[in-house]
PDB file of N, CA and C in Angstrom:
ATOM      1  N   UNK A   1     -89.409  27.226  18.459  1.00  0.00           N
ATOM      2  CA  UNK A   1     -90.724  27.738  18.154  1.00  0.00           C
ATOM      3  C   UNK A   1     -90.764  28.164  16.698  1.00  0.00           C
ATOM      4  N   UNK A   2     -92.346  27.834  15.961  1.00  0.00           N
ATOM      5  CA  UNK A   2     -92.371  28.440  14.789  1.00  0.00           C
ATOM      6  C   UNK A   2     -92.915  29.317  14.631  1.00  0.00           C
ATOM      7  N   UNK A   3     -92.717  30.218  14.418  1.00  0.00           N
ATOM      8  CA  UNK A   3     -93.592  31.771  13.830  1.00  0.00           C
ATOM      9  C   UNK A   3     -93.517  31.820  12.463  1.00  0.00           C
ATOM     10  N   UNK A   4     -95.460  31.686  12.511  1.00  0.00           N
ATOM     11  CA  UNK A   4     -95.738  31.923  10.633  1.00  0.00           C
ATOM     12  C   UNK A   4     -96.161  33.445  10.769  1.00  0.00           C
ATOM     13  N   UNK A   5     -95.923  34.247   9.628  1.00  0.00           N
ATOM     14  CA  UNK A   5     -96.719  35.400   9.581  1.00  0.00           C
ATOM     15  C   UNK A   5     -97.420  35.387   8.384  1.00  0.00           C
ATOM     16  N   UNK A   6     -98.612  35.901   7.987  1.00  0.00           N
ATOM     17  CA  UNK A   6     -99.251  36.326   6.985  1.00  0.00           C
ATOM     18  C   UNK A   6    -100.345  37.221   7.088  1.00  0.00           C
ATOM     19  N   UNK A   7    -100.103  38.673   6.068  1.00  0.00           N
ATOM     20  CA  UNK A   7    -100.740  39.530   5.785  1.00  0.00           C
ATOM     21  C   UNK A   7    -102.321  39.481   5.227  1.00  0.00           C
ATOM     22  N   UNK A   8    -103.382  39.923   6.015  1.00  0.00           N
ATOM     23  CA  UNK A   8    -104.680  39.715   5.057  1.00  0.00           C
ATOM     24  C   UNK A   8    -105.038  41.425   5.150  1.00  0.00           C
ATOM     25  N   UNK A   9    -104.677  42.106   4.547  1.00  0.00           N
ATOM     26  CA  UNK A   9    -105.635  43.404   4.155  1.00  0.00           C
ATOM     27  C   UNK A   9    -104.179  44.082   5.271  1.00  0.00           C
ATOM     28  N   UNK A  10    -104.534  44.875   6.043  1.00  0.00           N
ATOM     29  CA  UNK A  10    -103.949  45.785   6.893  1.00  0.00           C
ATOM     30  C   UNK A  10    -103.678  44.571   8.268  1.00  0.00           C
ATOM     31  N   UNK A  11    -103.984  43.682   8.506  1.00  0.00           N
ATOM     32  CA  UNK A  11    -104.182  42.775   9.779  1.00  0.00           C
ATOM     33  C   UNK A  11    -103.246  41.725   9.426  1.00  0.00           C
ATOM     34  N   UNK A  12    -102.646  41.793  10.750  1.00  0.00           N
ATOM     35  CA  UNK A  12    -101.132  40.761  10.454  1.00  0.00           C
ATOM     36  C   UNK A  12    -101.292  39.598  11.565  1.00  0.00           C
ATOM     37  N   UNK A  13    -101.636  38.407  10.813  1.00  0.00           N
ATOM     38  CA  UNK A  13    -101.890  37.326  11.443  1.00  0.00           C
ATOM     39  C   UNK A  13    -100.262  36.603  11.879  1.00  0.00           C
ATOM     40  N   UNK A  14    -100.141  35.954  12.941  1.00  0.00           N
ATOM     41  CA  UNK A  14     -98.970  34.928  13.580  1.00  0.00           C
ATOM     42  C   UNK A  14     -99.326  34.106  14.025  1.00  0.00           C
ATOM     43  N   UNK A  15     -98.855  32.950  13.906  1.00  0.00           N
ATOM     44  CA  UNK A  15     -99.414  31.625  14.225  1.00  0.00           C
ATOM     45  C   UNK A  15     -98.098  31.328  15.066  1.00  0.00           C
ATOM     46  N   UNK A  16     -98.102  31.035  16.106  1.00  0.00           N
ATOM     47  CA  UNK A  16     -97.252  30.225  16.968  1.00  0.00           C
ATOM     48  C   UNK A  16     -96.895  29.048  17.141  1.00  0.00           C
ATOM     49  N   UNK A  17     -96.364  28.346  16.653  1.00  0.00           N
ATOM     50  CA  UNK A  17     -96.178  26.609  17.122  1.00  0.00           C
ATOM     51  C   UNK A  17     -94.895  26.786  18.317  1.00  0.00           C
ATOM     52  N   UNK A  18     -94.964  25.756  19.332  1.00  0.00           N
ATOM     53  CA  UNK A  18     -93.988  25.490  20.000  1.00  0.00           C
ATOM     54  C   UNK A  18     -94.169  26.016  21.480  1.00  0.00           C
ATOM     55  N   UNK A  19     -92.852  26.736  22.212  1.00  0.00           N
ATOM     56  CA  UNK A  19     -93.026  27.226  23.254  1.00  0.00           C
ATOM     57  C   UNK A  19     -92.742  28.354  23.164  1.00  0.00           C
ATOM     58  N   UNK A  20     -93.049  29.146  23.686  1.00  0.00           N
ATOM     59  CA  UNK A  20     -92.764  30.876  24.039  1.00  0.00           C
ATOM     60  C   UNK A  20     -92.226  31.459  25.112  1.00  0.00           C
ATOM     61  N   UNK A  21     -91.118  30.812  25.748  1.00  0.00           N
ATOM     62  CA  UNK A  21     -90.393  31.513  26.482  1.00  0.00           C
ATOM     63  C   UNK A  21     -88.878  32.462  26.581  1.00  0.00           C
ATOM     64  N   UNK A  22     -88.096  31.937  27.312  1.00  0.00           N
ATOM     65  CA  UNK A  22     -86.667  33.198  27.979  1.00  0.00           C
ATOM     66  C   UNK A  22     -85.885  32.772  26.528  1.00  0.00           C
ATOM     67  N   UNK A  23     -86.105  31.418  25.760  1.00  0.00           N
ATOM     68  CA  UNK A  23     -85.151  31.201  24.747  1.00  0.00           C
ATOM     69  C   UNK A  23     -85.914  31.988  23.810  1.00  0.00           C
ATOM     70  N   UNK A  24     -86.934  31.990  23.270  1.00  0.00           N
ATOM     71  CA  UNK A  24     -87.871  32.111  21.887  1.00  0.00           C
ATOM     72  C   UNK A  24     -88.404  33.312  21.487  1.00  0.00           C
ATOM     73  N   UNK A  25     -88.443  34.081  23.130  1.00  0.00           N
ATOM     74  CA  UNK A  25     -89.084  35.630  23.170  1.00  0.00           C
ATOM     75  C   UNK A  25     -88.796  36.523  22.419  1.00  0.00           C
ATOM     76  N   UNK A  26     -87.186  36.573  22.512  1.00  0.00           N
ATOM     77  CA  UNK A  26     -86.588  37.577  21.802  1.00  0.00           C
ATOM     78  C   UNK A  26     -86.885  37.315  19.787  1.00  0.00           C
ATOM     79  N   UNK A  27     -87.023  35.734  19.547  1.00  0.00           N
ATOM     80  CA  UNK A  27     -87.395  35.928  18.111  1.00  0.00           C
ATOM     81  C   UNK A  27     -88.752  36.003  17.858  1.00  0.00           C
ATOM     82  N   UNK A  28     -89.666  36.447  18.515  1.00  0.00           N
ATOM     83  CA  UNK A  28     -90.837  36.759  18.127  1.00  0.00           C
ATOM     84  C   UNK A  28     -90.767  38.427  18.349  1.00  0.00           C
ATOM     85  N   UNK A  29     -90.439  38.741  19.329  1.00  0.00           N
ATOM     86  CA  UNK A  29     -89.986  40.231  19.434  1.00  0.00           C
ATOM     87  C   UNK A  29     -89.140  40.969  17.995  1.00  0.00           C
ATOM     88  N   UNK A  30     -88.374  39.685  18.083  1.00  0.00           N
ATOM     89  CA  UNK A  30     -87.547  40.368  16.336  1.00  0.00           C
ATOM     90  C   UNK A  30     -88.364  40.438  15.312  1.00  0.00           C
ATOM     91  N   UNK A  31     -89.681  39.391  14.765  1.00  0.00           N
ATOM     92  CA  UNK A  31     -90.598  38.818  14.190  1.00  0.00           C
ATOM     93  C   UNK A  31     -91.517  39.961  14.293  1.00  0.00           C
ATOM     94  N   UNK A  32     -91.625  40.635  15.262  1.00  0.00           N
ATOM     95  CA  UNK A  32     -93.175  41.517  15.106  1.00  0.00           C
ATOM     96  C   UNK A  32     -92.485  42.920  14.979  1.00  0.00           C
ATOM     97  N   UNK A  33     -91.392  43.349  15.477  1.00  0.00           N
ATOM     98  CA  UNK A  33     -90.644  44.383  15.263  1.00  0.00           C
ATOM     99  C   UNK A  33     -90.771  45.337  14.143  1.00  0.00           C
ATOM    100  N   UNK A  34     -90.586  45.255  13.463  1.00  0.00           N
ATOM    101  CA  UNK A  34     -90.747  45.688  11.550  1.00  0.00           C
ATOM    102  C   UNK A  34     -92.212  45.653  11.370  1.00  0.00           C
ATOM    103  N   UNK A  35     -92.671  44.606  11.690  1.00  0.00           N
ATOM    104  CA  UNK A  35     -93.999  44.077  10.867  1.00  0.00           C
ATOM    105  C   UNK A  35     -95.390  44.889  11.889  1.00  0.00           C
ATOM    106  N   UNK A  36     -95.604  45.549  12.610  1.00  0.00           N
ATOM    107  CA  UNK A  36     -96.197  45.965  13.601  1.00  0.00           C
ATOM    108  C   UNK A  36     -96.208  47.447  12.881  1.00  0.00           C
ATOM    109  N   UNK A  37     -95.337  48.094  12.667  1.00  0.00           N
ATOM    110  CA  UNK A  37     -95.293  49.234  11.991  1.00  0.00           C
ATOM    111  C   UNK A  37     -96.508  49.429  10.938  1.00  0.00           C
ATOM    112  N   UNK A  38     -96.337  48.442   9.865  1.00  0.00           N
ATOM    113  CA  UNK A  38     -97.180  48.831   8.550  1.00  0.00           C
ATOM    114  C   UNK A  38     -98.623  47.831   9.057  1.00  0.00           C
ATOM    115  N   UNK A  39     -99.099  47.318  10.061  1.00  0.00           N
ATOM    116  CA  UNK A  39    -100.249  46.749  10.350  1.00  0.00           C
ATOM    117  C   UNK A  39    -100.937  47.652  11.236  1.00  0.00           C
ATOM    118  N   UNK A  40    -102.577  47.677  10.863  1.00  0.00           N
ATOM    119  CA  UNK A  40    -103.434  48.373  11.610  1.00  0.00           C
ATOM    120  C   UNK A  40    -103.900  47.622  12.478  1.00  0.00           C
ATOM    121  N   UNK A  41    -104.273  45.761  12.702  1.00  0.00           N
ATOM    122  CA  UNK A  41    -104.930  45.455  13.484  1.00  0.00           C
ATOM    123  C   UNK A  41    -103.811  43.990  13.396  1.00  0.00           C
ATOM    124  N   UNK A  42    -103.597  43.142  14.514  1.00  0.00           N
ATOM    125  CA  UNK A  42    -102.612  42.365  14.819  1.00  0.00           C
ATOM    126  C   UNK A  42    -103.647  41.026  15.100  1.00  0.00           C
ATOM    127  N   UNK A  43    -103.484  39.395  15.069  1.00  0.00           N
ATOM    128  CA  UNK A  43    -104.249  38.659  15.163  1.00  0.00           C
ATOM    129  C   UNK A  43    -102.818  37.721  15.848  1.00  0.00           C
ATOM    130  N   UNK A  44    -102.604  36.880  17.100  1.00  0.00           N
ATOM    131  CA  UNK A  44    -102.251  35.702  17.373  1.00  0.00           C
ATOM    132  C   UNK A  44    -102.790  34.672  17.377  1.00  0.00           C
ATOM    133  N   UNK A  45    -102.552  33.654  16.844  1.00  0.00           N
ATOM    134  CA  UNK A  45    -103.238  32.199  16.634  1.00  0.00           C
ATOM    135  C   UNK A  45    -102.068  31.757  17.878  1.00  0.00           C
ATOM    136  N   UNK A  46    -102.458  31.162  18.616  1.00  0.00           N
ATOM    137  CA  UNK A  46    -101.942  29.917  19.486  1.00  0.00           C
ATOM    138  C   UNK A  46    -102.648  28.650  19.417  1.00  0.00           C
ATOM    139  N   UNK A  47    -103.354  28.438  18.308  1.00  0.00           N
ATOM    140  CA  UNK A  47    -103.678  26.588  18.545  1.00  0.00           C
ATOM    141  C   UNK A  47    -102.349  25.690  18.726  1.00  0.00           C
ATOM    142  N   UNK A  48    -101.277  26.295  18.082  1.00  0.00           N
ATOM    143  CA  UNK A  48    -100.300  24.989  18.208  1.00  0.00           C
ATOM    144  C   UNK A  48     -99.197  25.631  19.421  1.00  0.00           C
ATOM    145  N   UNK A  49     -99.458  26.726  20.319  1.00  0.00           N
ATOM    146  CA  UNK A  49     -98.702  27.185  21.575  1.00  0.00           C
ATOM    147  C   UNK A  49     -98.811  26.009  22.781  1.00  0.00           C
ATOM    148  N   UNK A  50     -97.884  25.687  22.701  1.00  0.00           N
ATOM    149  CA  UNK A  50     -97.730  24.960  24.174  1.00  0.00           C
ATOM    150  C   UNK A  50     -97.418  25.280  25.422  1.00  0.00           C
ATOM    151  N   UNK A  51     -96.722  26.434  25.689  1.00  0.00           N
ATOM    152  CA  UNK A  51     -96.263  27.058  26.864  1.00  0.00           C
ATOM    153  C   UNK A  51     -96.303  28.046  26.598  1.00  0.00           C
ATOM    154  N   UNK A  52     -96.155  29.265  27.659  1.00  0.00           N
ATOM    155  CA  UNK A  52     -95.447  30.365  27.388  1.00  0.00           C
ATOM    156  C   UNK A  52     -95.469  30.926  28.900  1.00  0.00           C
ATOM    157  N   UNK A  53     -94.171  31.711  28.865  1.00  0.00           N
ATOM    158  CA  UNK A  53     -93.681  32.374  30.079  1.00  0.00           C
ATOM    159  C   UNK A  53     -93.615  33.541  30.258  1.00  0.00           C
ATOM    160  N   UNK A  54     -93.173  34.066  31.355  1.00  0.00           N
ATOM    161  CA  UNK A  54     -93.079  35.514  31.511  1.00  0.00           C
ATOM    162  C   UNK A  54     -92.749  36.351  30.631  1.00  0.00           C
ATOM    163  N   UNK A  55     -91.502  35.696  30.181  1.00  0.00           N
ATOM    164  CA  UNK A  55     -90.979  36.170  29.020  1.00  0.00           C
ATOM    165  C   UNK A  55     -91.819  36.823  27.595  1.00  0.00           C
ATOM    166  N   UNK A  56     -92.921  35.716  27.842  1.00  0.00           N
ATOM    167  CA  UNK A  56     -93.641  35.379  26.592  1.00  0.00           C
ATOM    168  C   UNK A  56     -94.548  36.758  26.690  1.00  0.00           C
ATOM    169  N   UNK A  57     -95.327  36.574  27.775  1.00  0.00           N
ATOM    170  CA  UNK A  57     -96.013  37.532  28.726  1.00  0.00           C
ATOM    171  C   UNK A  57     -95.790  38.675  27.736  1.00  0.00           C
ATOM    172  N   UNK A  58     -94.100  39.484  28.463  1.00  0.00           N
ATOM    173  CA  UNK A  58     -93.363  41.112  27.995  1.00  0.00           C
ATOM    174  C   UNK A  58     -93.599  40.933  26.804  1.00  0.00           C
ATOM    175  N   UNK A  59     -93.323  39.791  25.725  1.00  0.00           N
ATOM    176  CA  UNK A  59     -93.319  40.466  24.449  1.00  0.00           C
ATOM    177  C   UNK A  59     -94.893  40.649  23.949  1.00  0.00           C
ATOM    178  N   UNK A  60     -95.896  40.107  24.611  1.00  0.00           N
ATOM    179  CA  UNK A  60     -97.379  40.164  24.282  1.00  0.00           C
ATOM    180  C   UNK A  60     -97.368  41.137  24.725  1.00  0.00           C
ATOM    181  N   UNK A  61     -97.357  41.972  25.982  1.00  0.00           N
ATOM    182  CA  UNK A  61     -97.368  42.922  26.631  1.00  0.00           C
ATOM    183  C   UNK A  61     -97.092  44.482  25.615  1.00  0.00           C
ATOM    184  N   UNK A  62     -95.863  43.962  25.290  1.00  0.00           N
ATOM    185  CA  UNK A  62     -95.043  44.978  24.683  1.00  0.00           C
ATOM    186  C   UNK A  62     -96.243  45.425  22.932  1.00  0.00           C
ATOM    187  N   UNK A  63     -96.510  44.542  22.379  1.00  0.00           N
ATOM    188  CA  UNK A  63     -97.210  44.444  21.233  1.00  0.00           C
ATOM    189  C   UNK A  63     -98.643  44.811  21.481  1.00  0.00           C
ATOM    190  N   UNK A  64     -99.194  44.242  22.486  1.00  0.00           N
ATOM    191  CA  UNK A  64    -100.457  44.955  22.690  1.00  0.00           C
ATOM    192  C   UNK A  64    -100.120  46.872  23.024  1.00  0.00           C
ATOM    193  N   UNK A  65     -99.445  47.065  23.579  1.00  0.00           N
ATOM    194  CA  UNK A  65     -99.553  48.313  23.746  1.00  0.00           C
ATOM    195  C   UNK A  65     -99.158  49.344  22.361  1.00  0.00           C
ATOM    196  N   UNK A  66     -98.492  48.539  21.293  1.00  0.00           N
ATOM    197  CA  UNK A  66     -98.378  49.257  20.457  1.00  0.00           C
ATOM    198  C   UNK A  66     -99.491  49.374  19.531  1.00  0.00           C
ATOM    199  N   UNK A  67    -100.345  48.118  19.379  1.00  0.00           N
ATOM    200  CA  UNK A  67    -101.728  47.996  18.750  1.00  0.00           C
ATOM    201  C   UNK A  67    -102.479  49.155  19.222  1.00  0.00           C
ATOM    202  N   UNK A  68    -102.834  49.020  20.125  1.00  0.00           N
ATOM    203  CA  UNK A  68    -103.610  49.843  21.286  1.00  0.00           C
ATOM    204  C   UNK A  68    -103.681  50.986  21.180  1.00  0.00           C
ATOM    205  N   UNK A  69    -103.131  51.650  20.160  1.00  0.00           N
ATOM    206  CA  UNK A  69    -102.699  53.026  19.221  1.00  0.00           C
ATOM    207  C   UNK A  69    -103.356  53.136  18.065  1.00  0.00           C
ATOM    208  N   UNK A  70    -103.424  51.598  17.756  1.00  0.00           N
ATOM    209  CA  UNK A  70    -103.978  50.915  16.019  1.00  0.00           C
ATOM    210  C   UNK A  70    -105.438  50.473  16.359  1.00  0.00           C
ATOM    211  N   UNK A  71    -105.995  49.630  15.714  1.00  0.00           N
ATOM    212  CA  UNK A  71    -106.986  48.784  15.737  1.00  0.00           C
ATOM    213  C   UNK A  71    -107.136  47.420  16.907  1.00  0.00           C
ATOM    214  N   UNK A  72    -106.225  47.586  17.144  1.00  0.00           N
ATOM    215  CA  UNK A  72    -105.984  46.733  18.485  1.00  0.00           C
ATOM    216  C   UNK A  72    -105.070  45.017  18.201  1.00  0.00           C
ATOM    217  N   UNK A  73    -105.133  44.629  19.117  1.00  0.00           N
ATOM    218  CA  UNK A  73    -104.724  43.285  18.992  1.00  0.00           C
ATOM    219  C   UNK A  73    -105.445  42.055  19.789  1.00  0.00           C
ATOM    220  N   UNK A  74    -105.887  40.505  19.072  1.00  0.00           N
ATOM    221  CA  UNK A  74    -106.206  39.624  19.696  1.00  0.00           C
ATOM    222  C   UNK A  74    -105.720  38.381  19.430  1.00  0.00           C
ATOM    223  N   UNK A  75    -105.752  37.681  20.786  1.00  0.00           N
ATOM    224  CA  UNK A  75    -105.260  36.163  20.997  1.00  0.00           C
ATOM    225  C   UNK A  75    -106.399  35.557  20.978  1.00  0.00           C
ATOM    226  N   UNK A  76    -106.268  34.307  19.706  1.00  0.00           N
ATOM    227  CA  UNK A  76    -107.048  33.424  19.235  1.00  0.00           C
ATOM    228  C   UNK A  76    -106.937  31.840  19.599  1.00  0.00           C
ATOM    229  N   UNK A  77    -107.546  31.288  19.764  1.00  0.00           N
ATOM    230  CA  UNK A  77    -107.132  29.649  20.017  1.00  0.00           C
ATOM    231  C   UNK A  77    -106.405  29.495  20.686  1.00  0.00           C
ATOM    232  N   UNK A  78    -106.601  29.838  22.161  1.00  0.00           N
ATOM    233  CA  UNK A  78    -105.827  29.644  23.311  1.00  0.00           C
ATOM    234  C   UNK A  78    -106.166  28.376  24.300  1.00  0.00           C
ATOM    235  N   UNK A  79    -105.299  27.563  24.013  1.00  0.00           N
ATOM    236  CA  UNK A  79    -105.241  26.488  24.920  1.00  0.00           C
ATOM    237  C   UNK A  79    -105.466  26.759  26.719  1.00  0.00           C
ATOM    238  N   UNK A  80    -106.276  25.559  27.004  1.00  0.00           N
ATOM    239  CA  UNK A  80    -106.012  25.201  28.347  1.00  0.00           C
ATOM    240  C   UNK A  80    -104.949  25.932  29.729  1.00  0.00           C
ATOM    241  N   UNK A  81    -103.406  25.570  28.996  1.00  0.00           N
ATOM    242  CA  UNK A  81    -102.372  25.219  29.778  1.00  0.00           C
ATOM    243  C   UNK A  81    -102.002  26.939  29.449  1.00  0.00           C
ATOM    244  N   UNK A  82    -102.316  28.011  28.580  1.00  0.00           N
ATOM    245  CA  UNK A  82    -101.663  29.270  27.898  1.00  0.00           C
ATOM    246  C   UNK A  82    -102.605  29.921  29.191  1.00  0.00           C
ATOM    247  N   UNK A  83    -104.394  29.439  28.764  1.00  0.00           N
ATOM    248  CA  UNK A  83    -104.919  30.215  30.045  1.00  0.00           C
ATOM    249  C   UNK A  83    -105.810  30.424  30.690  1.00  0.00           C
ATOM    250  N   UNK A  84    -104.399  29.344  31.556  1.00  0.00           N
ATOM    251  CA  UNK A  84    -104.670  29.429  32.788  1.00  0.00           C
ATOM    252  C   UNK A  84    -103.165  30.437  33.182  1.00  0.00           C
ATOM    253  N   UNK A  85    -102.312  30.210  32.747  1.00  0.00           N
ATOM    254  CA  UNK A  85    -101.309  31.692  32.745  1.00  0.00           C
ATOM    255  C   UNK A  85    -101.980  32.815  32.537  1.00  0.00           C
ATOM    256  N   UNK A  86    -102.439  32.936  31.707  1.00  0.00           N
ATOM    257  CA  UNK A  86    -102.944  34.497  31.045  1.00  0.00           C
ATOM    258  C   UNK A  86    -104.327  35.252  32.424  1.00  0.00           C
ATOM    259  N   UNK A  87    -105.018  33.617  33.214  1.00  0.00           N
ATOM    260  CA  UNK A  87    -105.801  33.578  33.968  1.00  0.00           C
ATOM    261  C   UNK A  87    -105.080  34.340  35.554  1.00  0.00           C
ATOM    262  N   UNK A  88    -103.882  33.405  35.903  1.00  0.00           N
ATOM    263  CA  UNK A  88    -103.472  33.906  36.607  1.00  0.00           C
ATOM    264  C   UNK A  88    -102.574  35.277  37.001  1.00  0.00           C
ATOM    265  N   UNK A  89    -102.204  35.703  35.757  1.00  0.00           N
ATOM    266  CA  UNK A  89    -101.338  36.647  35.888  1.00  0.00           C
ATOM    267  C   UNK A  89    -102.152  38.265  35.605  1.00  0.00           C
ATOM    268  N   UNK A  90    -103.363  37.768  35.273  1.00  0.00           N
ATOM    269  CA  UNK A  90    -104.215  39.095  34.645  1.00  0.00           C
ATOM    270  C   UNK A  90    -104.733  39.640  33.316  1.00  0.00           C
ATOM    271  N   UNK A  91    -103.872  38.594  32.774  1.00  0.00           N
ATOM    272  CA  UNK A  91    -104.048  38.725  31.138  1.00  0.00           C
ATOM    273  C   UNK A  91    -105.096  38.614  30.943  1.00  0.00           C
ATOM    274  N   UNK A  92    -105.959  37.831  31.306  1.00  0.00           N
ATOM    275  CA  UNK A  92    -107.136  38.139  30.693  1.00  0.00           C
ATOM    276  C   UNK A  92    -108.163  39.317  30.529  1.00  0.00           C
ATOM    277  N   UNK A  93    -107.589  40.259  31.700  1.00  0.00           N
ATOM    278  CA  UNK A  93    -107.809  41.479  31.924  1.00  0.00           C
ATOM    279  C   UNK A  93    -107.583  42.821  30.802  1.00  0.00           C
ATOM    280  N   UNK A  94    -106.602  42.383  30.051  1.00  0.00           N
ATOM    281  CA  UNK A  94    -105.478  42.857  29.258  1.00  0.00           C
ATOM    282  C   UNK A  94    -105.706  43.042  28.090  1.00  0.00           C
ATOM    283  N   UNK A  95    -106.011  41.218  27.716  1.00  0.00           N
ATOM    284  CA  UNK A  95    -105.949  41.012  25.923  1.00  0.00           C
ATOM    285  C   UNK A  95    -107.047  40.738  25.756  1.00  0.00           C
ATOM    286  N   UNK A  96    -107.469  41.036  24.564  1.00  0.00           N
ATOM    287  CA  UNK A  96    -108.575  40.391  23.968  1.00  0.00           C
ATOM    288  C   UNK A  96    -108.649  39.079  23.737  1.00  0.00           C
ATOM    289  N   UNK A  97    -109.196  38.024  24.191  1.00  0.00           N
ATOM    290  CA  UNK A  97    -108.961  36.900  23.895  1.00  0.00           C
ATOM    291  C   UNK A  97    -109.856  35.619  23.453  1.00  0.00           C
ATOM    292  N   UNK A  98    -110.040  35.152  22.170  1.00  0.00           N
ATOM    293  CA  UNK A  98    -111.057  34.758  21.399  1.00  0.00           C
ATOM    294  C   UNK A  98    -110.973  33.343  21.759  1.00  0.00           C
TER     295      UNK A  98
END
């Protein structure tokens, strides 16, 4: 998986390419770790996400709740196949999702 990051003002955009699961989780978790701190409002791009798993799930999970303190966080350009996961599991309930 690729994780781009880039800063616009206080709002920390990530672009996802690839898959997001039990292998990849932990480096997006490492990826937002640091960078979550000095951001007020968080943006995910998934146009180029192809999967994502439970796994993927906890670390969205985990990041929304720290936003959720801040300006919040939203998932952008969400494919089909992302959600109908996000559909079934509740996420949509959850995240903001554009």
């Amino acid at each position: 998986m690729n994780i781009t990051k880039t800063v616009n003002g206080s709002t920390l955009n990530v672009a996802l390419e690839g898959r997001l699961d039990t292998v990849t989780a932990p480096d997006l978790e490492q990826a937002l770790k640091g960078s979550l701190d000095s951001a007020d409002a968080l943006v995910l791009d998934f146009a180029k996400l192809d999967y994502i798993s439970s796994a993927g799930l906890r670390v969205l999970l985990s990041a929304h709740k720290t936003m959720s303190k801040k300006s919040g966080m939203k998932v952008v350009n969400v494919n089909e196949i992302v959600k109908e996961v996000f559909d079934v599991t509740g996420f949509v309930d959850i995240l903001d999702i554009e």
